[in-house]
N, C-alpha and C. Protein backbone atom coordinates (compact mmCIF):
# COMPACT_ATOMS: atom_id res chain seq x y z
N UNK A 1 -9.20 -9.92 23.60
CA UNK A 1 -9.68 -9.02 22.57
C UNK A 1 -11.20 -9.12 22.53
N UNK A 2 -11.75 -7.50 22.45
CA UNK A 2 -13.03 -8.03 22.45
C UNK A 2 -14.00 -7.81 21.10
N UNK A 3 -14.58 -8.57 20.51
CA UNK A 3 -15.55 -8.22 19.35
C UNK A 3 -16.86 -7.97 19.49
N UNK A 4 -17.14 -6.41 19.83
CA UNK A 4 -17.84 -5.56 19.86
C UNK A 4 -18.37 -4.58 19.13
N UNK A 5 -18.13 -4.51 18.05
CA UNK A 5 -18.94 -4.20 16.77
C UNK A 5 -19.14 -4.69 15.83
N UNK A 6 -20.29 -4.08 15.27
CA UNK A 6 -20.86 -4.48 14.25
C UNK A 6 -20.75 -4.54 12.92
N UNK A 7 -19.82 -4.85 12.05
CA UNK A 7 -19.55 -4.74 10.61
C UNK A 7 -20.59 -5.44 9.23
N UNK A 8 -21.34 -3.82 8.50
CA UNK A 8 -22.05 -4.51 7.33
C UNK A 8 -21.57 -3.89 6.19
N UNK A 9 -21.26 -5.12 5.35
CA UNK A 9 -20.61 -5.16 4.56
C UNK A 9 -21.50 -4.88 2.89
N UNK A 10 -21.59 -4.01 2.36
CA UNK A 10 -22.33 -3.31 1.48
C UNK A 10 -21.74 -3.90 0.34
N UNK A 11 -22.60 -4.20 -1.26
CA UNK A 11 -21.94 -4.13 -2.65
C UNK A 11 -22.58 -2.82 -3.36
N UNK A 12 -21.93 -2.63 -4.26
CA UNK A 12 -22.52 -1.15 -4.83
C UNK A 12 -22.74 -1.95 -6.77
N UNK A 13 -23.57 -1.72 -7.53
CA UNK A 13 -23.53 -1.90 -8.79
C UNK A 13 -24.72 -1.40 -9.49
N UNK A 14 -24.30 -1.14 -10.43
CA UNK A 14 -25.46 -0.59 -11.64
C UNK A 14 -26.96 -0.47 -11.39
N UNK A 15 -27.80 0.67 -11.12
CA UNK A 15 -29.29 -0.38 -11.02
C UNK A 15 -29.47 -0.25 -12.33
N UNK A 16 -30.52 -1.13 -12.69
CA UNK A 16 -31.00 -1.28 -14.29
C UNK A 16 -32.17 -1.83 -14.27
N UNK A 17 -32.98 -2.13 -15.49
CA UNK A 17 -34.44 -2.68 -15.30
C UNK A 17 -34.24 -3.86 -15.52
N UNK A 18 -34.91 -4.80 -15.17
CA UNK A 18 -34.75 -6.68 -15.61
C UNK A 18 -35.95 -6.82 -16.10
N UNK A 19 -36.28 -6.74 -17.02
CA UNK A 19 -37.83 -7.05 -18.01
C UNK A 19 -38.25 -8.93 -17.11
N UNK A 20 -37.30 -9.70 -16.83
CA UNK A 20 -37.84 -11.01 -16.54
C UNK A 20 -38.22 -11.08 -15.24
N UNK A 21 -38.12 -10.07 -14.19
CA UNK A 21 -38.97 -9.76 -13.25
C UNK A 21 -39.77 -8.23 -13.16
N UNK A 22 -39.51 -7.65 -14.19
CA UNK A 22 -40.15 -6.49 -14.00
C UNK A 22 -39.91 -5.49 -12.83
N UNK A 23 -38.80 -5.31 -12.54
CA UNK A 23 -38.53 -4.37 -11.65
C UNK A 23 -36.51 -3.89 -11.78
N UNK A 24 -36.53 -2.86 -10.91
CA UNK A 24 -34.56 -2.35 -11.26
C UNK A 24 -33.96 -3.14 -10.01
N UNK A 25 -33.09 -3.65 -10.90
CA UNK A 25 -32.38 -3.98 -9.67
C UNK A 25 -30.74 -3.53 -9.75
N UNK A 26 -29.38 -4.13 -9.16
CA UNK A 26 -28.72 -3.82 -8.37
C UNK A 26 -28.50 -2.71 -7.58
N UNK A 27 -27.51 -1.18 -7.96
CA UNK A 27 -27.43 -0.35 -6.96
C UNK A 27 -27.32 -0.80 -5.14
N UNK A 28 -27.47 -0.55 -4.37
CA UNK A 28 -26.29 -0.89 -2.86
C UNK A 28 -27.12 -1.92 -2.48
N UNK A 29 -26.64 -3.08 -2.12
CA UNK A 29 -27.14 -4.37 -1.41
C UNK A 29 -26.58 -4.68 -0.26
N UNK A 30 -26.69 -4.54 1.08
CA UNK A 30 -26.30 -5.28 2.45
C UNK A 30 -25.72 -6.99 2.08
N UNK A 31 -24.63 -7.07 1.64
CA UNK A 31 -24.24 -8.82 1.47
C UNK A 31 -24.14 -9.88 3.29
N UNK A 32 -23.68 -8.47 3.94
CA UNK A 32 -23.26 -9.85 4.94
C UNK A 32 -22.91 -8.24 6.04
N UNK A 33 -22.87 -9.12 7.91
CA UNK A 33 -22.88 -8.69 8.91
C UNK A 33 -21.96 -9.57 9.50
N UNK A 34 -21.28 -8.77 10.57
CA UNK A 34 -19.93 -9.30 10.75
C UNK A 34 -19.40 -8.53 11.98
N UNK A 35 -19.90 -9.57 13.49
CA UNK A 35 -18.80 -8.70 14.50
C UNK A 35 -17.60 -8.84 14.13
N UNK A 36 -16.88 -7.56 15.31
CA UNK A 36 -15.31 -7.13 15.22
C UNK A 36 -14.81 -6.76 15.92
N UNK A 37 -13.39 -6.68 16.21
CA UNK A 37 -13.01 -5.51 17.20
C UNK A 37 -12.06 -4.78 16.34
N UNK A 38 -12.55 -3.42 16.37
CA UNK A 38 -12.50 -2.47 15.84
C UNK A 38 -11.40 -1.62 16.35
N UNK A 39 -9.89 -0.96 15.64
CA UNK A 39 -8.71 -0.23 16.39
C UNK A 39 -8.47 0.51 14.98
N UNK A 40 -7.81 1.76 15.43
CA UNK A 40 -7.27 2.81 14.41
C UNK A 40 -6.09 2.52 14.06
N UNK A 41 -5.60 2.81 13.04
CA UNK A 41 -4.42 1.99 13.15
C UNK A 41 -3.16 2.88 13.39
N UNK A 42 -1.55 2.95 13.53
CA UNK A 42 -1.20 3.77 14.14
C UNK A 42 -0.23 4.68 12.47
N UNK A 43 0.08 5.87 13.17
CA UNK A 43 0.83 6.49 12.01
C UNK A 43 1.70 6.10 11.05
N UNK A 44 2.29 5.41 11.32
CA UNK A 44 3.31 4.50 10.98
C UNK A 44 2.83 3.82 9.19
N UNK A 45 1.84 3.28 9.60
CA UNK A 45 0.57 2.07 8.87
C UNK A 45 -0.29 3.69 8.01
N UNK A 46 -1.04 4.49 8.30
CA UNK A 46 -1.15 5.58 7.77
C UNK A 46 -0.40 6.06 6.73
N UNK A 47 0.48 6.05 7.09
CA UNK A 47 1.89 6.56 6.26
C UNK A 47 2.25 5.69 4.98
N UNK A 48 2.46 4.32 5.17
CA UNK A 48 2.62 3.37 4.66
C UNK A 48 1.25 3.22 3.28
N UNK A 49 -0.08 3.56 4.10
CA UNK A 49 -1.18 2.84 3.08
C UNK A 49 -1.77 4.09 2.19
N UNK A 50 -1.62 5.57 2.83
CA UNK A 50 -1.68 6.49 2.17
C UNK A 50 -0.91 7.52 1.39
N UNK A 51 -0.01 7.14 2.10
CA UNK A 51 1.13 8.43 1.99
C UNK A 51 1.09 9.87 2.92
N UNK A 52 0.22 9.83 3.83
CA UNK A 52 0.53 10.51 5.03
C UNK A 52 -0.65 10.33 5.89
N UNK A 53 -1.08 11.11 7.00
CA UNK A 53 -1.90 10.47 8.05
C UNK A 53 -3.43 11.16 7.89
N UNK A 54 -3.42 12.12 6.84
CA UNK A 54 -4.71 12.95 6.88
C UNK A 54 -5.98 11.97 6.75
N UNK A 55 -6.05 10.99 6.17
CA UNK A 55 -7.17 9.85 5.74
C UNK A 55 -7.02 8.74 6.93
N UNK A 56 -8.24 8.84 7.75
CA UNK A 56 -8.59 7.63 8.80
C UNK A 56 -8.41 6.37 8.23
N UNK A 57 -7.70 5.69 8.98
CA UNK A 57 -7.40 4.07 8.42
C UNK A 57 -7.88 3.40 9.62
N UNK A 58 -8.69 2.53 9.36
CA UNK A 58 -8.83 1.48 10.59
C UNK A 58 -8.36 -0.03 10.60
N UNK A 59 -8.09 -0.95 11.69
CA UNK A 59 -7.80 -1.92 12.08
C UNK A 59 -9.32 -3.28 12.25
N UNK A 60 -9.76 -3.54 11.54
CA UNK A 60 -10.58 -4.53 11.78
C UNK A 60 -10.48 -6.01 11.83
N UNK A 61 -10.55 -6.63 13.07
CA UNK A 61 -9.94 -8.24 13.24
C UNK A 61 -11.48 -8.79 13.37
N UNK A 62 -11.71 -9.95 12.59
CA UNK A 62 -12.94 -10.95 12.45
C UNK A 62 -12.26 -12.23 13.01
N UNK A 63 -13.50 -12.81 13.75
CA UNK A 63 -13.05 -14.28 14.00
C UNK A 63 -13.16 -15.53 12.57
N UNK A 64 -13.81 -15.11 12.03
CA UNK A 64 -13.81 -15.96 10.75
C UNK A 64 -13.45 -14.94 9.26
N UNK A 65 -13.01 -16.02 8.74
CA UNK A 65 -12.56 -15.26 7.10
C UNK A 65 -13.95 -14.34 6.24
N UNK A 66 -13.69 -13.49 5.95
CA UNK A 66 -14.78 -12.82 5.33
C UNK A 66 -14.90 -13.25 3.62
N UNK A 67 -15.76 -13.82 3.71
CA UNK A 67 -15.80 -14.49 1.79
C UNK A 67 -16.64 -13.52 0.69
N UNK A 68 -17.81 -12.33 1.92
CA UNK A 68 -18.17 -11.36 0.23
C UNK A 68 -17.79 -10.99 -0.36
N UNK A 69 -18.33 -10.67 -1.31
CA UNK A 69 -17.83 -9.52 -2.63
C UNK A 69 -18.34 -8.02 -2.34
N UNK A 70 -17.54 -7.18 -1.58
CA UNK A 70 -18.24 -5.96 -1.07
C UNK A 70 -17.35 -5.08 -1.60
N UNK A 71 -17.76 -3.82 -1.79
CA UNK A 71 -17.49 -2.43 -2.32
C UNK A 71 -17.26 -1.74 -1.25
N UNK A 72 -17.88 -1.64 -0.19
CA UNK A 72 -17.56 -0.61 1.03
C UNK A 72 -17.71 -1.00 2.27
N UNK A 73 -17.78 -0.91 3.72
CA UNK A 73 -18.15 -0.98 4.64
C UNK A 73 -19.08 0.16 5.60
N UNK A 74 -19.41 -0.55 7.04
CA UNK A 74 -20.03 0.46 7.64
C UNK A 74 -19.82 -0.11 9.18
N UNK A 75 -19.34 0.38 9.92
CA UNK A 75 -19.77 0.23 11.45
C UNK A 75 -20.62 0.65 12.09
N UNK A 76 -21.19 -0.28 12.78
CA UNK A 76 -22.19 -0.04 13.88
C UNK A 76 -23.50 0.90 13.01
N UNK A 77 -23.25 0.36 12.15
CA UNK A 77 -25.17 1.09 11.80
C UNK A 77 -24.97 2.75 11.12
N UNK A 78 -23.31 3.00 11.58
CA UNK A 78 -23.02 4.88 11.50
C UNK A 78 -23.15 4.80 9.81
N UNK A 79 -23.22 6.04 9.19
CA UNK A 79 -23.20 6.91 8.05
C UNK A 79 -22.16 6.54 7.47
N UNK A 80 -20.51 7.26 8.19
CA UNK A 80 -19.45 6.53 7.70
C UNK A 80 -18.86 5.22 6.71
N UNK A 81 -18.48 5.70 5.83
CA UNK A 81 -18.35 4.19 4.59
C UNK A 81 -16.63 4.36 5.03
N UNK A 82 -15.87 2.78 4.43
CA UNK A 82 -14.63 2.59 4.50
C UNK A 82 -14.29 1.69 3.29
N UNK A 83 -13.59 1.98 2.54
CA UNK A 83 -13.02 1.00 1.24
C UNK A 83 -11.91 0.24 1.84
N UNK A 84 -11.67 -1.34 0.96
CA UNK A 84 -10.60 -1.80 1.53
C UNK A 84 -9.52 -1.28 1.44
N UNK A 85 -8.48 -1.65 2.05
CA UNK A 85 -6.70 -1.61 1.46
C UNK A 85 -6.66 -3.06 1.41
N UNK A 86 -5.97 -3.57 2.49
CA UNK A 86 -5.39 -5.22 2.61
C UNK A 86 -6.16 -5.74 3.45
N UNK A 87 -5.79 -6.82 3.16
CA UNK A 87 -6.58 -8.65 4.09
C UNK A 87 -5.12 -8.90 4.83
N UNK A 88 -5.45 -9.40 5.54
CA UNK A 88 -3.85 -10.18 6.34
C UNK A 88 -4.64 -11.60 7.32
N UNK A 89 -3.92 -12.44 7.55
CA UNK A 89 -4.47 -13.78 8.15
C UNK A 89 -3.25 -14.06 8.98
N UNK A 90 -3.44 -12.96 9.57
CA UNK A 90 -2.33 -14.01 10.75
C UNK A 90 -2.35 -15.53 11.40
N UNK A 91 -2.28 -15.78 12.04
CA UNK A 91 -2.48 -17.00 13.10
C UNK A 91 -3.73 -17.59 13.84
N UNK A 92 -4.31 -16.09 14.26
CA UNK A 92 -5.55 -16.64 15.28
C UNK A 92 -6.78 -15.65 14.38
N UNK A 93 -6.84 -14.42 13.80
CA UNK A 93 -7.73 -13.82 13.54
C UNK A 93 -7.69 -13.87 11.87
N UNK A 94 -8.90 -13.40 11.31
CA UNK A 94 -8.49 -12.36 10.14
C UNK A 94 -8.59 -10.75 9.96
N UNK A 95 -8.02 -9.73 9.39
CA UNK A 95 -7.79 -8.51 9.42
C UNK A 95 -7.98 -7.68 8.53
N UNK A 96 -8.71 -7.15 8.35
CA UNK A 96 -8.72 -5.73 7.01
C UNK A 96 -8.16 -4.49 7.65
N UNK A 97 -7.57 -4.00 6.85
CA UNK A 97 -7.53 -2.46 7.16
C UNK A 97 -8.18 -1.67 5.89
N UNK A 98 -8.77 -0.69 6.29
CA UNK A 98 -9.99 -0.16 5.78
C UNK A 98 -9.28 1.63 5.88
N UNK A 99 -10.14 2.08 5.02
CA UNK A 99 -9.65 4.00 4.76
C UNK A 99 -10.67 4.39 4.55
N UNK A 100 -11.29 5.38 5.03
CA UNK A 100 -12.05 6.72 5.20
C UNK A 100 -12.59 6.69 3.97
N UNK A 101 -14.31 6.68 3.24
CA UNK A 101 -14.22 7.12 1.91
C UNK A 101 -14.13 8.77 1.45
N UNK A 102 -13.71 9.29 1.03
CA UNK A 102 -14.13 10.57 0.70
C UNK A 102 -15.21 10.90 0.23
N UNK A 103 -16.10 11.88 0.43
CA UNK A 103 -17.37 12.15 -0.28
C UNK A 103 -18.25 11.08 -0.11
N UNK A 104 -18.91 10.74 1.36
CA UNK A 104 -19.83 9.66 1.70
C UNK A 104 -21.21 9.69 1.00
């Protein structure tokens, strides 16, 4: 298997002003980067996580456990965002499967 892309893992929250540094903060923060190997997943799994196949679902396997607190994803640097569904930990990898956001 090969891990060949790039996964960054985004948080999304409130911006607001912080008077104790004088500037806004949260709104989208880059938490963490994360190769992968990256697979679509098949209809079957589609079916199962959406209720039919119109919404892209992907297959993402990491060699180590992913510990952020993230709101969305992004591969390889693209435009494209993905929200979670499930975590799974099989044996040798760990796994998200991820869905299409609507309205990027």
């Amino acid at each position: 298997m090969r891990f060949n892309d790039n996964i960054q893992f985004y948080s999304e929250s409130e911006s607001h002003y912080d008077p104790k540094i004088g500037d806004y903060v949260g709104g989208v923060t880059l938490v963490g980067e994360e190769i992968a190997n990256v697979t679509e997943t098949g209809t079957e799994t589609s079916v199962t996580a959406f209720g039919d196949i119109s919404t892209r679902s992907l297959v993402i396997r990491f060699v180590n456990s992913i510990e952020y607190k993230w709101s969305y994803l992004t591969i390889n640097g693209l435009e494209t965002k993905y929200k979670p569904i499930t975590t799974r930990q099989p044996l040798k990898n760990n796994t998200l499967i991820v869905g299409e956001m609507n309205g990027n």
